[in-house]
Protein backbone atom coordinates (compact mmCIF):
# COMPACT_ATOMS: atom_id res chain seq x y z
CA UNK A 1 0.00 0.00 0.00
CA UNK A 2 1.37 3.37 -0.79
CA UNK A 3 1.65 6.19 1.93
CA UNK A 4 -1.28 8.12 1.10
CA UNK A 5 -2.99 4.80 1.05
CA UNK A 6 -1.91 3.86 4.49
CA UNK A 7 -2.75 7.66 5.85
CA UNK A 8 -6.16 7.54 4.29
CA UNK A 9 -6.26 4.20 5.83
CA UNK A 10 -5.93 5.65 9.75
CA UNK A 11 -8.04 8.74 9.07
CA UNK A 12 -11.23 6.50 7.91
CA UNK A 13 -10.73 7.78 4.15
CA UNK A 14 -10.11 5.73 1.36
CA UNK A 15 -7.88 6.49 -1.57
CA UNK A 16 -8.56 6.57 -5.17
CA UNK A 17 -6.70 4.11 -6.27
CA UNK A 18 -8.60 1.72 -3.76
CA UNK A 19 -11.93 2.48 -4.49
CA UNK A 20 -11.85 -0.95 -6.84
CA UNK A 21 -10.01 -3.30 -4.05
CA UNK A 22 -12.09 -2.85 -1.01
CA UNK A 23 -15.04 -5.12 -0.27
CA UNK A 24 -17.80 -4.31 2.63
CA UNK A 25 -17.20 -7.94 3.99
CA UNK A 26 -13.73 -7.10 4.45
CA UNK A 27 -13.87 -4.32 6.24
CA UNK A 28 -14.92 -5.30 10.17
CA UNK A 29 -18.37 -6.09 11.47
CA UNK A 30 -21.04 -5.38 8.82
CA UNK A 31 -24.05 -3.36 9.83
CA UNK A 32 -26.22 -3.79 7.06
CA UNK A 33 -29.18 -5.77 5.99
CA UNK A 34 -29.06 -8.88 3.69
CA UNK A 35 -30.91 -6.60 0.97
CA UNK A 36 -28.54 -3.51 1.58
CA UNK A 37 -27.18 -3.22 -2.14
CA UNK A 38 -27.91 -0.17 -2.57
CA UNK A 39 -25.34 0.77 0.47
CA UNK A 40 -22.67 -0.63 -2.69
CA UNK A 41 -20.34 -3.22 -2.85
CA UNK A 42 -17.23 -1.94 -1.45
CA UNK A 43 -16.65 1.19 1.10
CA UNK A 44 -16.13 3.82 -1.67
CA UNK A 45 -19.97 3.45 -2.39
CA UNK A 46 -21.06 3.44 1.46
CA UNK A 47 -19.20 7.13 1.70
CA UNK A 48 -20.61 8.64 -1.89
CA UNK A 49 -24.01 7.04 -0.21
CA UNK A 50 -23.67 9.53 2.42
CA UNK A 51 -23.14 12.02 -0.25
CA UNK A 52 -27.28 12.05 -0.74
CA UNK A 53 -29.61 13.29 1.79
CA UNK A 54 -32.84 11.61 2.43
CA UNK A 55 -35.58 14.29 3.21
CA UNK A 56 -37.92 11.39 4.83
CA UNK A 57 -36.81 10.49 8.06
CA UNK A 58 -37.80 6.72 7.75
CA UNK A 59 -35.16 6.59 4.91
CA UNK A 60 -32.45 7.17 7.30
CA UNK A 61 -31.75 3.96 8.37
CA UNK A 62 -33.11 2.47 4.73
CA UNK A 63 -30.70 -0.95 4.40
CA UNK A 64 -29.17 -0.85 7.69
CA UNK A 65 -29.03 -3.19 10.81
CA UNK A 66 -31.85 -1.55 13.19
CA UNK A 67 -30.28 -3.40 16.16
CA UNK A 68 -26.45 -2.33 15.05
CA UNK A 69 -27.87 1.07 14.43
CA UNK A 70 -29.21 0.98 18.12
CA UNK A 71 -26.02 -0.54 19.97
CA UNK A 72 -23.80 2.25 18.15
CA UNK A 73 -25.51 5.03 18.96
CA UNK A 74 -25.43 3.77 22.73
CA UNK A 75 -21.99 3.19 22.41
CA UNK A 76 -21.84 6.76 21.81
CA UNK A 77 -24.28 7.93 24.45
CA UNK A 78 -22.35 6.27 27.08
CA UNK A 79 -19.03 8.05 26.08
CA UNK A 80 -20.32 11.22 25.26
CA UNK A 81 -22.69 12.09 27.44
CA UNK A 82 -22.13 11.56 30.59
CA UNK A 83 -18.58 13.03 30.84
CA UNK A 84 -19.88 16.14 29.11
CA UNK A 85 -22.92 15.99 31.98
CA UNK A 86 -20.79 15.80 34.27
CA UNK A 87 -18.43 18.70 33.38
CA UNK A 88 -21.30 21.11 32.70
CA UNK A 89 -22.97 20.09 36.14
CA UNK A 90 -19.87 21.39 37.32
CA UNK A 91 -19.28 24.49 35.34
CA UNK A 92 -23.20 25.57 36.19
CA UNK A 93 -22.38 25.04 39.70
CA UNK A 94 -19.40 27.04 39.65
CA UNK A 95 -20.86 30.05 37.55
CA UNK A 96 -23.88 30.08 40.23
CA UNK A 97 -22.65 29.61 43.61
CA UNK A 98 -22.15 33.21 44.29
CA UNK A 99 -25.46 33.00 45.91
CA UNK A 100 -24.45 29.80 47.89
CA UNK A 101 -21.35 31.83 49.14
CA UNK A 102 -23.76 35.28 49.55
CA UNK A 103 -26.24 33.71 52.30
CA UNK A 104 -23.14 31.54 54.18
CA UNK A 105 -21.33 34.58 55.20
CA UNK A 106 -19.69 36.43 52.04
CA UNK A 107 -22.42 38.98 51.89
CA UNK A 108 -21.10 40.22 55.08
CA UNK A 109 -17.27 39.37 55.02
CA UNK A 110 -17.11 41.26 51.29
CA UNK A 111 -19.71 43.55 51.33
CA UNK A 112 -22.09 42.18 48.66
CA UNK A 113 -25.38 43.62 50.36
CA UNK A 114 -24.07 46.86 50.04
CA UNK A 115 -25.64 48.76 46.78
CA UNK A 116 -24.58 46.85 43.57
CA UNK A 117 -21.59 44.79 45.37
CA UNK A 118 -23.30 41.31 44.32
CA UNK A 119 -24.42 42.36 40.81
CA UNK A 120 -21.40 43.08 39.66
CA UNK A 121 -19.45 39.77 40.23
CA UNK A 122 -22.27 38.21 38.97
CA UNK A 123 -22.69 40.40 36.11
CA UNK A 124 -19.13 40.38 35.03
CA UNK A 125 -18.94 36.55 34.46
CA UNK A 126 -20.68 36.78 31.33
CA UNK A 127 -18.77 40.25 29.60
CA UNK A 128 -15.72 37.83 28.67
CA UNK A 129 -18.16 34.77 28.33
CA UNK A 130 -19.75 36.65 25.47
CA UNK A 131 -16.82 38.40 23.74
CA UNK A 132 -14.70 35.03 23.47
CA UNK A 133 -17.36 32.00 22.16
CA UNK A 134 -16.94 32.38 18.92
CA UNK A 135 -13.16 32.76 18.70
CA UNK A 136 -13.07 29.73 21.02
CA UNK A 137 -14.89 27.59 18.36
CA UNK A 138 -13.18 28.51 15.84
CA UNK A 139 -9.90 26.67 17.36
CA UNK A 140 -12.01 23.60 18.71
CA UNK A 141 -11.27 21.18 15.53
CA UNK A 142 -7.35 22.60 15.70
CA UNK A 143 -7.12 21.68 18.89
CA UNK A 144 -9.29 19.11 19.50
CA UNK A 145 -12.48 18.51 21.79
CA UNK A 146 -10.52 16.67 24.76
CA UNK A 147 -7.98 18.94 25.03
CA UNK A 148 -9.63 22.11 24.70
CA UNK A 149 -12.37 21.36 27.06
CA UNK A 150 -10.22 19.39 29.79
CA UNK A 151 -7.73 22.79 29.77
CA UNK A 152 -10.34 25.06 30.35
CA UNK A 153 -11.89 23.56 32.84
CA UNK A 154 -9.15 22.66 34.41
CA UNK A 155 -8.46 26.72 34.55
CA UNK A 156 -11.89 27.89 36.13
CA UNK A 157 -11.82 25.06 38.85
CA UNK A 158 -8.21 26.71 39.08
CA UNK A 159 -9.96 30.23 39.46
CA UNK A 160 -13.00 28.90 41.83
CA UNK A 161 -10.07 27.68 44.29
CA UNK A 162 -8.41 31.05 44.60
CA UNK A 163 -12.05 32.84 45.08
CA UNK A 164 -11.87 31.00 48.04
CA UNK A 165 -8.89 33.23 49.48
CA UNK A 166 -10.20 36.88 48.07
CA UNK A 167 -10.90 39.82 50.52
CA UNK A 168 -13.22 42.14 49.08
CA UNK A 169 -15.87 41.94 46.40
CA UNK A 170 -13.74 44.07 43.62
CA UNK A 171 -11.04 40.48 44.21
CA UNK A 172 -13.96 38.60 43.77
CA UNK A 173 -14.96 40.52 40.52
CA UNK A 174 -11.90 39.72 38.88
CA UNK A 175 -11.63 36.15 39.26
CA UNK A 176 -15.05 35.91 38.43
CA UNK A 177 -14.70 37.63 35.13
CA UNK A 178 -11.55 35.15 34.81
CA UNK A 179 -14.33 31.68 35.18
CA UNK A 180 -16.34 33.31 32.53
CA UNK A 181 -12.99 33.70 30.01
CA UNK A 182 -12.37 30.09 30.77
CA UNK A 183 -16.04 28.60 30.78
CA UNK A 184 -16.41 30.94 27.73
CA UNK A 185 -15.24 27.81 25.07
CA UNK A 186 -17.22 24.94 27.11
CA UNK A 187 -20.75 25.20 26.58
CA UNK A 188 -21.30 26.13 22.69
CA UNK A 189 -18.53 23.60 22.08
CA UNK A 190 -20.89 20.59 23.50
CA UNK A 191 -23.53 22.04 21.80
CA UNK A 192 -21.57 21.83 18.63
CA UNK A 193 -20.19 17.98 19.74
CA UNK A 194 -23.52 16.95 20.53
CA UNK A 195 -25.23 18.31 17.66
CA UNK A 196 -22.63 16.58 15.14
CA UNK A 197 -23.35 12.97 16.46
CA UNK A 198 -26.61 12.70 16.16
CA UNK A 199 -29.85 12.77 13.42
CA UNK A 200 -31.75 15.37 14.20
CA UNK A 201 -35.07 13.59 15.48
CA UNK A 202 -32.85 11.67 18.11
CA UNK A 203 -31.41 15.27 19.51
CA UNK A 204 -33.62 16.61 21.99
CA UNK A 205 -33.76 13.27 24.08
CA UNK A 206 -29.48 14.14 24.47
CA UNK A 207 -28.97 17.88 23.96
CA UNK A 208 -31.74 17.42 27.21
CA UNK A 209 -30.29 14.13 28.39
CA UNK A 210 -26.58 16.39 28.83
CA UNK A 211 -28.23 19.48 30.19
CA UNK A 212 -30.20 18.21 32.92
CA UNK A 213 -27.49 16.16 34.08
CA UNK A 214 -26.34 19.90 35.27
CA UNK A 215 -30.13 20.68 36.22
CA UNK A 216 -30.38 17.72 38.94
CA UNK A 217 -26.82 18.28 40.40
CA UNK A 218 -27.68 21.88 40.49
CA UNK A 219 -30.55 20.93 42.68
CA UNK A 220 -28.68 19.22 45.08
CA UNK A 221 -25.49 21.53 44.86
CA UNK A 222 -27.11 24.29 47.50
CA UNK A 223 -27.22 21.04 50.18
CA UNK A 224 -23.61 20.50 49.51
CA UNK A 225 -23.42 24.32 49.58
CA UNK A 226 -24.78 24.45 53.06
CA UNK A 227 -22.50 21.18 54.51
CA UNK A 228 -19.37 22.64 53.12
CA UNK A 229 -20.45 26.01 55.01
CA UNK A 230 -20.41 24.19 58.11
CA UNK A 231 -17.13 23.71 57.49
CA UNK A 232 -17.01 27.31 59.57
CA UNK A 233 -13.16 28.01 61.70
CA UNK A 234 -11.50 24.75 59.81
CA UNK A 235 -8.13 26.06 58.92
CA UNK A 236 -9.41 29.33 59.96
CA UNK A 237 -11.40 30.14 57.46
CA UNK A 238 -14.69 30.53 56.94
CA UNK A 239 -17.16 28.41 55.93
CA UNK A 240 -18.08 30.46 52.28
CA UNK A 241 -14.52 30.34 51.51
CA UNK A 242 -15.08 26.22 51.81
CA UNK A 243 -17.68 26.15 49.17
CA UNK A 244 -15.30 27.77 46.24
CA UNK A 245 -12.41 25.86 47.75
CA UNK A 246 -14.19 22.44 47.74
CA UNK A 247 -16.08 23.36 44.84
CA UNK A 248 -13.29 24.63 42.88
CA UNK A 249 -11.07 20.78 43.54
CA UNK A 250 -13.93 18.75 42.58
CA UNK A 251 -13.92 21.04 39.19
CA UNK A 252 -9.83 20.62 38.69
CA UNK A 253 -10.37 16.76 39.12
CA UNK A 254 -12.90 15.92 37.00
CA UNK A 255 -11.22 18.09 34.40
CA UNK A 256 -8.21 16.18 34.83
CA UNK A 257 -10.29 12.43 34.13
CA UNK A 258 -12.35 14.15 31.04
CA UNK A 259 -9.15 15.25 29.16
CA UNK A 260 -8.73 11.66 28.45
CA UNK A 261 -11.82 10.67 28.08
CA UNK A 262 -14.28 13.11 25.94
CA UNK A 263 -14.34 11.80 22.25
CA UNK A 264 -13.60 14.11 19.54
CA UNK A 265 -16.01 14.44 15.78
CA UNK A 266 -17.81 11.57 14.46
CA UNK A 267 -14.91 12.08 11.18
CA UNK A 268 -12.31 11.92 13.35
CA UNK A 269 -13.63 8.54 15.30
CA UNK A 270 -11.80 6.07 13.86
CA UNK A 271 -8.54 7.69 13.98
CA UNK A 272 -8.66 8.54 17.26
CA UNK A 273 -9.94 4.84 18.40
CA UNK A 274 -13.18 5.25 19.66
CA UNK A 275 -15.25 3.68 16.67
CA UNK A 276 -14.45 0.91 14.23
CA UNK A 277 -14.52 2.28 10.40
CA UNK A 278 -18.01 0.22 9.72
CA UNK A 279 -19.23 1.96 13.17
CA UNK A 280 -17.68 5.52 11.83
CA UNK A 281 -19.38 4.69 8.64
CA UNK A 282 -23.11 3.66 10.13
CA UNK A 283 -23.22 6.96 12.35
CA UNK A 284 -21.45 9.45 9.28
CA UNK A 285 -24.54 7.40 6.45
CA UNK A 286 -26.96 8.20 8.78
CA UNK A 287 -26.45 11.62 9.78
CA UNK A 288 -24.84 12.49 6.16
CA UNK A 289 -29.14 11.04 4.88
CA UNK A 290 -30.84 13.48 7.79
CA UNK A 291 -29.44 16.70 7.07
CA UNK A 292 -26.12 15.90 4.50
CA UNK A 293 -23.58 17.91 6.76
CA UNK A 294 -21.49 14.58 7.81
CA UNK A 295 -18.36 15.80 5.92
CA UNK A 296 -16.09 18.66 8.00
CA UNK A 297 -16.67 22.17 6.67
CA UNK A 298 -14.04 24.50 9.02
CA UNK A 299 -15.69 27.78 10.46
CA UNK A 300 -13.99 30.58 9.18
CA UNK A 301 -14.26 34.72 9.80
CA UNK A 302 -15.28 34.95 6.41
CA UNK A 303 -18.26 32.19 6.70
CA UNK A 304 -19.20 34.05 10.08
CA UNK A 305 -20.07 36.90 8.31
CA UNK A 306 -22.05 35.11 5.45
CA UNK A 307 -24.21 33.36 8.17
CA UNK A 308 -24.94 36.51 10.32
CA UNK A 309 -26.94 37.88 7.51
CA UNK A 310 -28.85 35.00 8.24
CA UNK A 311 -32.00 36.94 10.31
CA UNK A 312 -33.02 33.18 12.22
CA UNK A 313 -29.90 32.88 13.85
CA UNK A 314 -30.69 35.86 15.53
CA UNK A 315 -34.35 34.76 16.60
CA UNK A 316 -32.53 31.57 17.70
CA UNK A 317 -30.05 34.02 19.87
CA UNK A 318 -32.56 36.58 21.23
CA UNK A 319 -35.17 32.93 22.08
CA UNK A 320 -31.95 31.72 23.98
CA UNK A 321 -31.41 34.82 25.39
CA UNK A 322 -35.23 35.08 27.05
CA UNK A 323 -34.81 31.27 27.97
CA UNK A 324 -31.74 31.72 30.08
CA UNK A 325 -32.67 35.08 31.77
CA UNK A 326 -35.55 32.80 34.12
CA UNK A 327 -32.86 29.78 34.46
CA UNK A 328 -29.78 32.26 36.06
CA UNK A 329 -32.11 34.12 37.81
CA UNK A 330 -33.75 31.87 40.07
CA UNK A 331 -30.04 29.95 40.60
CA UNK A 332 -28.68 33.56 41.39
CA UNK A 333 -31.89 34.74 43.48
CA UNK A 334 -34.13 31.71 44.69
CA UNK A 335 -32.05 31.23 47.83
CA UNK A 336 -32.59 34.97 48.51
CA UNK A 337 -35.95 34.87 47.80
CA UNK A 338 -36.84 31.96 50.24
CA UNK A 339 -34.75 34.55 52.93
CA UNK A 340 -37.09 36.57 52.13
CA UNK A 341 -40.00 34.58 52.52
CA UNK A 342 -39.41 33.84 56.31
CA UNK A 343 -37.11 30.58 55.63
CA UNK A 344 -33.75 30.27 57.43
CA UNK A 345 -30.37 29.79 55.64
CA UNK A 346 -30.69 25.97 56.39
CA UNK A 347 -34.29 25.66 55.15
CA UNK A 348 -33.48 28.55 52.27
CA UNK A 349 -30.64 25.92 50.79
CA UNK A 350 -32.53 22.54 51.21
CA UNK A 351 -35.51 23.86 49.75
CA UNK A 352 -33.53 24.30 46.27
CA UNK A 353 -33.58 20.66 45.43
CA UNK A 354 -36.83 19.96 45.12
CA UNK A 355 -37.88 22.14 42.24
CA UNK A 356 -35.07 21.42 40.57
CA UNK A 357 -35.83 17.06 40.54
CA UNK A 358 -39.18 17.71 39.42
CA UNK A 359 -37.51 20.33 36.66
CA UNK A 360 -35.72 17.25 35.66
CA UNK A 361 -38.21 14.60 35.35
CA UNK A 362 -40.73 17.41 33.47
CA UNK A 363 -37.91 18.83 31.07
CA UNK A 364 -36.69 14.93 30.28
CA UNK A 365 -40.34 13.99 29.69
CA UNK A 366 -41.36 16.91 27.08
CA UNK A 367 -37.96 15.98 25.42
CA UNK A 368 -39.02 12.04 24.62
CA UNK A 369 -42.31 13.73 23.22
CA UNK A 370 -40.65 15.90 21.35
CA UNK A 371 -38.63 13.15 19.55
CA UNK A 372 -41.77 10.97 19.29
CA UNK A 373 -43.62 13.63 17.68
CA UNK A 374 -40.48 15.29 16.21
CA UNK A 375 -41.59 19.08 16.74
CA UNK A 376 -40.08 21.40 18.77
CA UNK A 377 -41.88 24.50 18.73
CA UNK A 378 -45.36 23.10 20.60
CA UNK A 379 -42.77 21.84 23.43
CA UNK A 380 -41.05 25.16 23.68
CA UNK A 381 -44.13 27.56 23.62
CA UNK A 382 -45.51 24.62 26.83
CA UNK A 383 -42.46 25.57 28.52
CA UNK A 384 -42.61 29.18 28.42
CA UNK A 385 -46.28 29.52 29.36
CA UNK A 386 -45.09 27.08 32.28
CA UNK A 387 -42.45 29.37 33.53
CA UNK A 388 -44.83 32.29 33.17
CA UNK A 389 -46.94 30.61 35.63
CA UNK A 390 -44.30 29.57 38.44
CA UNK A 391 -43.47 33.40 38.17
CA UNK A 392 -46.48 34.63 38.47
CA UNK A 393 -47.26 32.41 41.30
CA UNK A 394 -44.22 33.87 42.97
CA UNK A 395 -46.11 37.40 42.71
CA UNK A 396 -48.84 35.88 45.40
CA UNK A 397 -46.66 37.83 48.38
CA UNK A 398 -48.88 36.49 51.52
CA UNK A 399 -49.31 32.63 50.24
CA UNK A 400 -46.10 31.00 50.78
CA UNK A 401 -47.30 27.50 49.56
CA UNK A 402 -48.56 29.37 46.18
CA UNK A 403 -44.71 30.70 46.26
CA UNK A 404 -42.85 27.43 46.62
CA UNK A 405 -45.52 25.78 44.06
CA UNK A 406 -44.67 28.85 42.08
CA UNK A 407 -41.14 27.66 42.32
CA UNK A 408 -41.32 24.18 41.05
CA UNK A 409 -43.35 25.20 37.88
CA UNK A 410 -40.55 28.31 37.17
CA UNK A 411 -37.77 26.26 37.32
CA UNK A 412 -38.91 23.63 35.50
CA UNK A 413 -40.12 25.60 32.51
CA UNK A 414 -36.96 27.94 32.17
CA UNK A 415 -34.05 25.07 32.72
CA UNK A 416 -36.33 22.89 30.10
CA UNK A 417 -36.11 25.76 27.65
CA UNK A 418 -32.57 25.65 28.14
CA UNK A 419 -32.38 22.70 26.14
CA UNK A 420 -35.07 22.73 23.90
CA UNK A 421 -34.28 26.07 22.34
CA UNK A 422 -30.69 25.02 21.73
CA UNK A 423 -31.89 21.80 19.49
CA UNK A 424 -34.50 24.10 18.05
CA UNK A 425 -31.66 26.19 16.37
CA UNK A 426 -29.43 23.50 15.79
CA UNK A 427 -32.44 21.65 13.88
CA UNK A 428 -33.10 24.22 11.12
CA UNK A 429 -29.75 24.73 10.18
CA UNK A 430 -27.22 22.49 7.76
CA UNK A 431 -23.44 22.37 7.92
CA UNK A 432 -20.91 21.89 10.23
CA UNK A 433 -19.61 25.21 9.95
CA UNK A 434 -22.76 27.35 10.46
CA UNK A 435 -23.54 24.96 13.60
CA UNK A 436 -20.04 26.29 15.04
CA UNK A 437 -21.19 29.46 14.44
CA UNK A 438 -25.09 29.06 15.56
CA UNK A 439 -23.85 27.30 19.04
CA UNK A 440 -21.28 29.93 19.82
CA UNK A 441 -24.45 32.59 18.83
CA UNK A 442 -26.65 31.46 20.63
CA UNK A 443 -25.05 30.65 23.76
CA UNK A 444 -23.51 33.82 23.63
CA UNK A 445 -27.20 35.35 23.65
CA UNK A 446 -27.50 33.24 26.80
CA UNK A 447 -24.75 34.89 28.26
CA UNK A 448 -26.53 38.16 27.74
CA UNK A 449 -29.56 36.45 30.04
CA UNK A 450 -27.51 36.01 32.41
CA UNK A 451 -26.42 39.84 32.44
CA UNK A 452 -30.30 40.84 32.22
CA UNK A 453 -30.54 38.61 35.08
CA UNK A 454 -28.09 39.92 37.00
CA UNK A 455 -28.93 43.63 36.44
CA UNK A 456 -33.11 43.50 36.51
CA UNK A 457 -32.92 41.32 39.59
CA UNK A 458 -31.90 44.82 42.35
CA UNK A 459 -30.82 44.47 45.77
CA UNK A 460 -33.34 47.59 46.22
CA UNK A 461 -36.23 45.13 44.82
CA UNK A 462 -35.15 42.27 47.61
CA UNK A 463 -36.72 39.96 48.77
CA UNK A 464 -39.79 39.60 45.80
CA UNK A 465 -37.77 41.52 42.66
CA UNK A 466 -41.01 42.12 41.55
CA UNK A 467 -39.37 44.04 38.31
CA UNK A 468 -37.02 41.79 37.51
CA UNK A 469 -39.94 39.28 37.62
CA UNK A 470 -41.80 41.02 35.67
CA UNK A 471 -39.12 41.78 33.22
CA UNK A 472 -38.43 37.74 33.11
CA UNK A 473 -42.28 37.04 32.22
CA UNK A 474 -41.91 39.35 29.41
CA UNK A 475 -39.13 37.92 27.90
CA UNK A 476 -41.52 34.02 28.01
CA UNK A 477 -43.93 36.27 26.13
CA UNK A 478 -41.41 37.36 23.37
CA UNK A 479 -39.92 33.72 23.05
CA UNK A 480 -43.87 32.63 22.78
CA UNK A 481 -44.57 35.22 19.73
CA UNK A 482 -40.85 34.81 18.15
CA UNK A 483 -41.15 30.91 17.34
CA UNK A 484 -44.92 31.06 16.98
CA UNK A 485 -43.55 33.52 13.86
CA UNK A 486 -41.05 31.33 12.89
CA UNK A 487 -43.28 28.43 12.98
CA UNK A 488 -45.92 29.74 10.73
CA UNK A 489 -42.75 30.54 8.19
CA UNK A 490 -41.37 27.15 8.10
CA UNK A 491 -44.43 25.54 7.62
CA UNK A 492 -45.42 27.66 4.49
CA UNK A 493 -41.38 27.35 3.15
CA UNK A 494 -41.49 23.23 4.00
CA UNK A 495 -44.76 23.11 1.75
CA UNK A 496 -42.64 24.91 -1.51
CA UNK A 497 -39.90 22.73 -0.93
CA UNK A 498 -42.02 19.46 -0.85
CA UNK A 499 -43.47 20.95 -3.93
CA UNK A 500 -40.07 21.38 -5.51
CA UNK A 501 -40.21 25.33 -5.66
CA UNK A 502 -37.63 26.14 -3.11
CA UNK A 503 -34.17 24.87 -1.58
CA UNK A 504 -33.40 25.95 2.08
CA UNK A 505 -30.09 25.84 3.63
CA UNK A 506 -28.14 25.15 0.50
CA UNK A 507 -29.60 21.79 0.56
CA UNK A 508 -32.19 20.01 -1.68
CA UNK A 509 -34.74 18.64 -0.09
CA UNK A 510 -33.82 19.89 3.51
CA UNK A 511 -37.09 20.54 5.68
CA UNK A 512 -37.30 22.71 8.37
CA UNK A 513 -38.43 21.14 11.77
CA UNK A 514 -41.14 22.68 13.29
């Protein structure tokens, strides 16, 4: 075999001067059907099969093994998602345990009661979290998934550990803006990862699967909160300075175990061991049929510019952007808010949990319906309407079990959105390239909930916020209207492209989902 026959070889590519030579039963464990021929007789045909998408979705798995299609796809669930789960549990906690710290004894120590002292370490997180997404996922293919994503994180569980040792808020400000440089590259780059692996009506079940990993631990991460402020005098310090300490280890070691373990593009599989080539091929055929974007197309400043003119991406953002404003606000505020309902700091942090398990169990739900049914907008517009309820049953001042039902319904509906709006972008777009760009967009957008959140939410308003709950209910409304609009255009542009009058996304036959 000649060198560029043995490179192609490693990378999962096959040469031209092979194309003759190479016979599916010779290539590993066969995936397909007895009456696959139209898969081809060798392994050149399975890739130029790739080459044509299949607008039906029952066509994607036309010819091959059902049961080998099932066992490689959990192959990949088990490897992917937990690990990326895991991390983002972690980088949520770390990003929203300010108010954690606050209610142990840091509002006092640093003077974060005092006018806009806990805004502004809050809001500052998200200022280089914004700026540096998109330049981060523009080097995620150079430099790979594992390595990217283990470093950083490995950095802000670095930075949480020395917020454990500051003495005065404007200390705290800076490290915290230094978590939100580091965690800037994490989150649109498992969107991205995610996204890539998987046909587009098996998405929401993991885009939700990963997110709510975060949701659940989140729940429970105010208990460990409060025993790791008990933790009050050991080694003379206090217990608040325990929770970013503690916090910050668990971050630094888990970063350390995903470095080796997070697997890389579906392309680059084979070469880096994690799938056989008949297992790279199977996942590549099937997502290559769904929306024909299996094949790497780099992100580059010029294509960035081409897709911003691209007016959905921004409805996508600015959707995003209303669904994370709810989700950061009640982490940041719903400990605060149960102070201010009567609760003690004990009570205030175990009552956390609870909304946030049944957030879990409602978000996961709505995401196996939306795959079933394979729409996203219905489940998205549900979700809204259900976090403008919790809110508004946060509004009933003198019922506090019409506040902690409030609560339950809130949380669930905004962290559910979370996820759902995320696979509703990454749905109606095509190419590997413009889903670099739409994840980094669009979780940038969330980034600027998170500043809304941080600014409409006033000490001066404590303990209800009534305007920045207001403000949050008005953003459901706009996310209602926005995909209600974009709903009613897809479904008119998916009836002209069935009828052969109109090509979307550079792709023939590409439908939008709705």
């Amino acid at each position: 075999m000649t060198e560029s026959g043995s490179e192609g070889r490693r990378s999962g590519s096959i040469t031209s001067d092979e194309k003759e030579k190479v016979d599916l039963q010779n290539v590993g464990p066969t995936y397909l059907t007895q009456d696959a021929s139209e898969i081809g007789e060798d392994r050149e045909s399975n890739r130029v099969e790739r080459m044509v998408t299949a607008s039906n979705l029952e066509n994607i798995n036309q010819g091959l093994d059902l049961d080998e299609v099932k066992r490689v796809t959990r192959k990949v669930d088990k490897r992917l998602l937990p690990i990326l789960g895991a991390l983002y549990s972690i980088a949520l906690i770390d990003r929203t345990n300010l108010s954690a710290a606050r209610i142990a004894g840091a509002g006092v120590d640093l003077k974060l009661t005092t006018g806009s002292n806990y805004s502004i370490p809050a809001l500052i997180f998200f200022v280089p979290y914004i700026i540096f997404e998109l330049p981060s996922n523009l080097l995620l293919r150079k430099i790979g998934a594992a390595k990217q994503l283990g470093t950083i994180a490995f950095l802000w569980g670095s930075m949480m550990v020395a917020m454990g040792f500051v003495n005065n808020w404007q200390q705290l400000t800076v490290l915290r803006a230094l978590v939100g440089l580091f965690e800037a590259g994490f989150f649109p780059a498992c969107v991205l990862l995610i996204s890539t692996w998987y046909v587009r009506k098996e998405s929401q079940v993991r885009m939700s699967f990963f997110y709510l990993i975060s949701v659940g631990v989140a729940g429970f991460s105010n208990i460990l909160a409060y025993g790791l402020s008990l933790m009050e005098g050991v080694g003379g310090l206090r217990g608040w300075r325990w929770i970013f300490i503690i916090e910050g280890i668990i971050t630094v070691l888990v970063a350390l175990v995903a470095y080796w373990i997070i697997v890389d593009f579906p392309d680059k599989a084979v070469e880096k061991g994690f799938l056989t080539q008949s297992e790279s091929d199977l996942v590549l055929t099937r997502i290559q049929r769904d929306r024909g974007d299996s094949e790497h197309d780099p992100l580059t400043w010029s294509k960035a510019a081409k897709y911003a003119s691209d007016v959905k991406l921004w409805c996508y953002g600015l959707c995003f952007m209303c669904a994370t404003m709810p989700s950061y606000a009640f982490a940041y505020f719903l400990p605060v808010i149960f102070r201010g309902m009567g609760f003690n700091v004990r009570d205030s942090f175990l009552l956390i949990a609870p909304p946030y398990i049944f957030a879990v169990i409602v978000a996961f739900s709505l995401a196996i319906v939306s795959d079933r049914i394979f729409m996203r907008a219905p489940i998205v517009i549900t979700q809204a309407l259900m976090t403008i309820l919790g809110l508004g049953m946060l509004f009933a001042q003198k019922h506090r079990g019409v506040q902690l039902a409030g609560s339950f319904f809130g949380v669930a509906g905004a962290n559910g959105n979370v996820a759902s709006v995320l696979n509703y972008g990454q749905n109606n777009i095509q190419g590997q390239s413009k889903r670099s760009f739409v994840s980094a967009l669009v979780v940038g957008f969330g980034g600027i909930g998170g500043i809304m959140a941080s600014t409409v939410f006033r000490e001066k308003d404590a303990p209800l916020y009534r305007p920045g709950l207001w403000a949050t209910i008005g953003a459901q409304i706009f996310i209602v209207l926005c995909v209600s609009c974009l709903s009613v255009y897809f479904f008119i542009t998916n009836k002209l492209v069935r009828s052969g009058k109109k090509v979307v996304e550079g792709k023939e036959g590409f439908l939008y989902t709705i």
